[in-house]
C-alpha atoms as a PDB file:
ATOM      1  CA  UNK A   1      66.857  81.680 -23.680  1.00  0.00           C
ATOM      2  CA  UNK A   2      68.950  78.566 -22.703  1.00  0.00           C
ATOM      3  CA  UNK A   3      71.284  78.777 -19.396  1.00  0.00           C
ATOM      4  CA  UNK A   4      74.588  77.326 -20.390  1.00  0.00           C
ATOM      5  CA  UNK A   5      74.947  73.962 -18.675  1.00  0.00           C
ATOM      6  CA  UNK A   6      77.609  73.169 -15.753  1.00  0.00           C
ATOM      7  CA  UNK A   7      80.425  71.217 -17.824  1.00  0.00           C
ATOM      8  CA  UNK A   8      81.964  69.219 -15.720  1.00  0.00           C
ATOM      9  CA  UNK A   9      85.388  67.069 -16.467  1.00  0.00           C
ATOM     10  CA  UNK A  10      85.598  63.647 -14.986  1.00  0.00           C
ATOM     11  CA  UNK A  11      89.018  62.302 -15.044  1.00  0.00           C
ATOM     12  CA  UNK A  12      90.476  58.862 -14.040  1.00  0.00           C
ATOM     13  CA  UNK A  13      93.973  59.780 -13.693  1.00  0.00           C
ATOM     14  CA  UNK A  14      96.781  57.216 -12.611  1.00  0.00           C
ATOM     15  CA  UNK A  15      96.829  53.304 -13.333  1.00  0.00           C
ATOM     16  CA  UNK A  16      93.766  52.473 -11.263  1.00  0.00           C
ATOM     17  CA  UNK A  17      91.178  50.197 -13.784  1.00  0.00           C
ATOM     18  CA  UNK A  18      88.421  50.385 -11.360  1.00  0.00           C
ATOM     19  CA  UNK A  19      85.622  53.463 -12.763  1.00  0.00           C
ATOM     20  CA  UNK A  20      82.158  52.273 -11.483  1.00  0.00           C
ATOM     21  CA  UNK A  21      82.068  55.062  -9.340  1.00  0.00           C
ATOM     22  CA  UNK A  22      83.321  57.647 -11.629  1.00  0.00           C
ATOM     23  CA  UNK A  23      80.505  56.440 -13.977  1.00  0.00           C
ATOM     24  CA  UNK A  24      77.770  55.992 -11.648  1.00  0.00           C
ATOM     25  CA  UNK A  25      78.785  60.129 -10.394  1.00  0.00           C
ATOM     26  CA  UNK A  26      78.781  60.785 -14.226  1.00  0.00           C
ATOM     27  CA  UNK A  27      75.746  59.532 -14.889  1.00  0.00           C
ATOM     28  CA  UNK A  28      74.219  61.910 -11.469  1.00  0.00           C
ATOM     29  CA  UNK A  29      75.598  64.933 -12.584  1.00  0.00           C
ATOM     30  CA  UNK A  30      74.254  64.384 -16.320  1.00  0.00           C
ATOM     31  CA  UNK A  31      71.108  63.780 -14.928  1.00  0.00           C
ATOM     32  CA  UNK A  32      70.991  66.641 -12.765  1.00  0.00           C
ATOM     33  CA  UNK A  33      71.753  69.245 -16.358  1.00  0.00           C
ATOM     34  CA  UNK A  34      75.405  69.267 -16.440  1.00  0.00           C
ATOM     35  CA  UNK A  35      77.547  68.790 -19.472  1.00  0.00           C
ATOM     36  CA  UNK A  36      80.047  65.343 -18.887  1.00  0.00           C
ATOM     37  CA  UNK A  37      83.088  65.127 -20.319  1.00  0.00           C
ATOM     38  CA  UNK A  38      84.622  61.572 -19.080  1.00  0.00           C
ATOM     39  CA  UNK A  39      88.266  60.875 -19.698  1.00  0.00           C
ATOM     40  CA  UNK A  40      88.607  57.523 -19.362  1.00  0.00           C
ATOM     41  CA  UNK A  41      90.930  55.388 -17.722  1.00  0.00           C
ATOM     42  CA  UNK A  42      94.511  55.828 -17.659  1.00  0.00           C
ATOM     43  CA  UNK A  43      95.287  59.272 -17.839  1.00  0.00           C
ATOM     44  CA  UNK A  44      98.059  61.306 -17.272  1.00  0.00           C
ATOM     45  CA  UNK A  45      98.001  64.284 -14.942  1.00  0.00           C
ATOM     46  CA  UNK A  46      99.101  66.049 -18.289  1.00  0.00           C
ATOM     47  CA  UNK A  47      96.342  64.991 -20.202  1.00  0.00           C
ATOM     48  CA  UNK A  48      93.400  65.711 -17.273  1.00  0.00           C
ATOM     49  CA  UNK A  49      94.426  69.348 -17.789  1.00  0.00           C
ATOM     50  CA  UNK A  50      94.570  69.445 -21.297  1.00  0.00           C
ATOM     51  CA  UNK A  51      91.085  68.172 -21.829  1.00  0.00           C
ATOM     52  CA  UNK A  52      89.891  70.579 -18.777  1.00  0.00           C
ATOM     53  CA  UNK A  53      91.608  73.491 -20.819  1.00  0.00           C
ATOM     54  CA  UNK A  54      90.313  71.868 -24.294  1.00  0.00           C
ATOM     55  CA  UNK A  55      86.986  71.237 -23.077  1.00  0.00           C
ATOM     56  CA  UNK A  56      86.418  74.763 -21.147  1.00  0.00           C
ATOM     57  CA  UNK A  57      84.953  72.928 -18.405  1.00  0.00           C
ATOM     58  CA  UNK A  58      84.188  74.483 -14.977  1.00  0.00           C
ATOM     59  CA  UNK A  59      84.757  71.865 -12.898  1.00  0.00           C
ATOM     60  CA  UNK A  60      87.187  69.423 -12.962  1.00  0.00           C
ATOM     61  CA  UNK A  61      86.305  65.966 -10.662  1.00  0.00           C
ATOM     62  CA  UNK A  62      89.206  63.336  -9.959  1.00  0.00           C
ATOM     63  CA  UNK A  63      88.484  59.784  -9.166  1.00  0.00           C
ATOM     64  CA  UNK A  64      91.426  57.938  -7.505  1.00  0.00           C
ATOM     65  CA  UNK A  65      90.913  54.918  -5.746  1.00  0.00           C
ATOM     66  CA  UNK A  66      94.483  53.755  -6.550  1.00  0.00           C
ATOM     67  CA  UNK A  67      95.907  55.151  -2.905  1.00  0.00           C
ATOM     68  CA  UNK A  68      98.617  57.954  -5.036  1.00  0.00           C
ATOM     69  CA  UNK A  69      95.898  60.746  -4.273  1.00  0.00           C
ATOM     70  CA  UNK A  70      98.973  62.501  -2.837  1.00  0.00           C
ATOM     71  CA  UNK A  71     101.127  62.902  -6.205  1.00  0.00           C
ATOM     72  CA  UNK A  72      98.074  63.017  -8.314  1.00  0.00           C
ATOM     73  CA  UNK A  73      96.236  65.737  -7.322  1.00  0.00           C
ATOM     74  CA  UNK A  74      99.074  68.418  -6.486  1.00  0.00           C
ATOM     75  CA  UNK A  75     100.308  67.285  -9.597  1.00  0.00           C
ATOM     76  CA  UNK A  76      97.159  67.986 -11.631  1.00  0.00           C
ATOM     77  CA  UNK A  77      96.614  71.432  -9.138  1.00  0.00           C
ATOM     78  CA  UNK A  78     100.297  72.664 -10.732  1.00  0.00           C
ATOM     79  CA  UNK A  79      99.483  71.617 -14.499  1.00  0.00           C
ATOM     80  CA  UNK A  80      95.623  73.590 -13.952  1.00  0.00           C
ATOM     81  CA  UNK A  81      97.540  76.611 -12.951  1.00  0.00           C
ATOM     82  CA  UNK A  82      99.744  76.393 -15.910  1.00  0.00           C
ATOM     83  CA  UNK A  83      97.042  76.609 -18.032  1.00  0.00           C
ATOM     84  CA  UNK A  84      95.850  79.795 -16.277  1.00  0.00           C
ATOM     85  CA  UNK A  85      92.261  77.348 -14.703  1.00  0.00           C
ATOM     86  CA  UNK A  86      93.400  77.631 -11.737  1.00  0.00           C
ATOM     87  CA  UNK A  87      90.342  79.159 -10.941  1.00  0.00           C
ATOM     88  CA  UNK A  88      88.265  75.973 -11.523  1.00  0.00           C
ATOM     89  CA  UNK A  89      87.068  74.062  -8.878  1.00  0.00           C
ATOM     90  CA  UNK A  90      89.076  70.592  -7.950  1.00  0.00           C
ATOM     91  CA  UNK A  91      86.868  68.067  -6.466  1.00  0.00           C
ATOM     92  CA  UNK A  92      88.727  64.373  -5.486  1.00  0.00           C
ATOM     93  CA  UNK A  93      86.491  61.237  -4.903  1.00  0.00           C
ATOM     94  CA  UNK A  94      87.319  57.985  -4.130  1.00  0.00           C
ATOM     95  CA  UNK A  95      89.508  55.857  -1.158  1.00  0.00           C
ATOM     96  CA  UNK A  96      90.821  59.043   0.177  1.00  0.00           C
ATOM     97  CA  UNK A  97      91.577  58.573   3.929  1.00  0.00           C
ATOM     98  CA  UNK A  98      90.356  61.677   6.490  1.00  0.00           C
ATOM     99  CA  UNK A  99      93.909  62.662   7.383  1.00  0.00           C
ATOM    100  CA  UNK A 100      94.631  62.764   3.492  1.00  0.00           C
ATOM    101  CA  UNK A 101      91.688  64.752   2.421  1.00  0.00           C
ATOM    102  CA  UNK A 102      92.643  67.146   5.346  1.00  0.00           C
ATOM    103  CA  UNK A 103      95.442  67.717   4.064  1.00  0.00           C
ATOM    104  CA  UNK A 104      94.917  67.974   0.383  1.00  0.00           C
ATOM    105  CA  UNK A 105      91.745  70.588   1.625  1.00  0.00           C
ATOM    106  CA  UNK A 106      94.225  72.554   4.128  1.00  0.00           C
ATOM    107  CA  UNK A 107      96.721  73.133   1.259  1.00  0.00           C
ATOM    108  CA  UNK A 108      94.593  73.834  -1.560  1.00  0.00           C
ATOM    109  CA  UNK A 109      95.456  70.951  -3.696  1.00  0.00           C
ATOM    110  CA  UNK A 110      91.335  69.865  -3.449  1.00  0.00           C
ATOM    111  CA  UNK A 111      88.516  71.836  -3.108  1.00  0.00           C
ATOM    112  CA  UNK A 112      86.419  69.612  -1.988  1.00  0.00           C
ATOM    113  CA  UNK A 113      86.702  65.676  -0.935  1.00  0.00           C
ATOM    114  CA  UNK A 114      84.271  63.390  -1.474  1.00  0.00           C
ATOM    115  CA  UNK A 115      84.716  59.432  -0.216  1.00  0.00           C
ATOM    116  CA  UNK A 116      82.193  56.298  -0.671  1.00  0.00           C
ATOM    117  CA  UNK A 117      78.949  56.861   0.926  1.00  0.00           C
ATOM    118  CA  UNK A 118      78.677  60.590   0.205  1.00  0.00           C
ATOM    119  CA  UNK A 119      75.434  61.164  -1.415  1.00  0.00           C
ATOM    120  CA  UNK A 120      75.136  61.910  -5.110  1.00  0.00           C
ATOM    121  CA  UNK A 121      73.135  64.776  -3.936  1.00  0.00           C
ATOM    122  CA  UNK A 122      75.869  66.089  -2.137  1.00  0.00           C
ATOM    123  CA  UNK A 123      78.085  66.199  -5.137  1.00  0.00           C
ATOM    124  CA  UNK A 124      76.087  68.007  -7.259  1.00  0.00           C
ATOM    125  CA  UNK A 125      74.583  70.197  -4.423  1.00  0.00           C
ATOM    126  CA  UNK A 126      78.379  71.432  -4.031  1.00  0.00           C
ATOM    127  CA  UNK A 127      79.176  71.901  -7.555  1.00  0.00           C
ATOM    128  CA  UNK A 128      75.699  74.005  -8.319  1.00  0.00           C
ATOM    129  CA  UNK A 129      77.259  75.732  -5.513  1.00  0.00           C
ATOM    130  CA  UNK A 130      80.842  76.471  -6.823  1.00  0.00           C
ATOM    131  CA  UNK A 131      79.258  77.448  -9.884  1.00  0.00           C
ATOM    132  CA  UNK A 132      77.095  79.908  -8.792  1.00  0.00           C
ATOM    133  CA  UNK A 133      73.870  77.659  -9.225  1.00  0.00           C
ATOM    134  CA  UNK A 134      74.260  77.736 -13.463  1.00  0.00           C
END
């Protein structure tokens, strides 16, 4: 009998061109079983919901290096809950600073924050976690 896979949505919202990272954490989580979906570059907080909602993923995972973290994410948190998945897990990476990440953690924009350095293994570690180990 085959466990159904962790899907996992990685978005690039906002006008940042850089994904490297987003790929490179893509390319982990694949690896480790899950199920990718990867927006692309570019998107709209409307569309990283829509695809989370189309795609019936169970984790949704922002990278933002573009410094509007703060309007992004609340912004995509709202639209989520809209959609009635505001049960799935947020996860931000990217140039996040501590006092920022507090924040979006302490409010419940983000459910978890991950910056440059964090290992891969902690990533995936977490998200096995959220989702009950699937």
């Amino acid at each position: 009998m085959n466990e159904k896979k962790i899907r996992v949505l990685v978005a690039k919202p906002g006008l940042d061109g850089h994904d490297r990272g987003a790929k490179v954490v893509a390319r982990a989580l694949r690896d480790a079983g899950m199920e990718v979906i990867y927006t692309g570059l570019h998107q709209t907080p409307e569309q990283v919901a829509e695809a989370a909602l189309q795609e019936d993923v169970d984790v949704v995972g922002l990278s933002i290096l573009s410094g509007a973290h703060m309007t992004l994410v609340p912004r995509i948190k709202k639209l989520l809950a809209q959609r009635q998945l505001e049960d799935v897990p947020l996860l931000v990476g990217g140039i996040i600073p501590e006092e920022d990440a507090l924040k979006l953690l302490e409010e419940g924009y983000a459910d978890a924050v991950f910056t440059p350095g964090d290992p891969l293994d902690k990533i995936i570690g977490w998200i096995k976690e959220k989702c009950g180990g699937k």
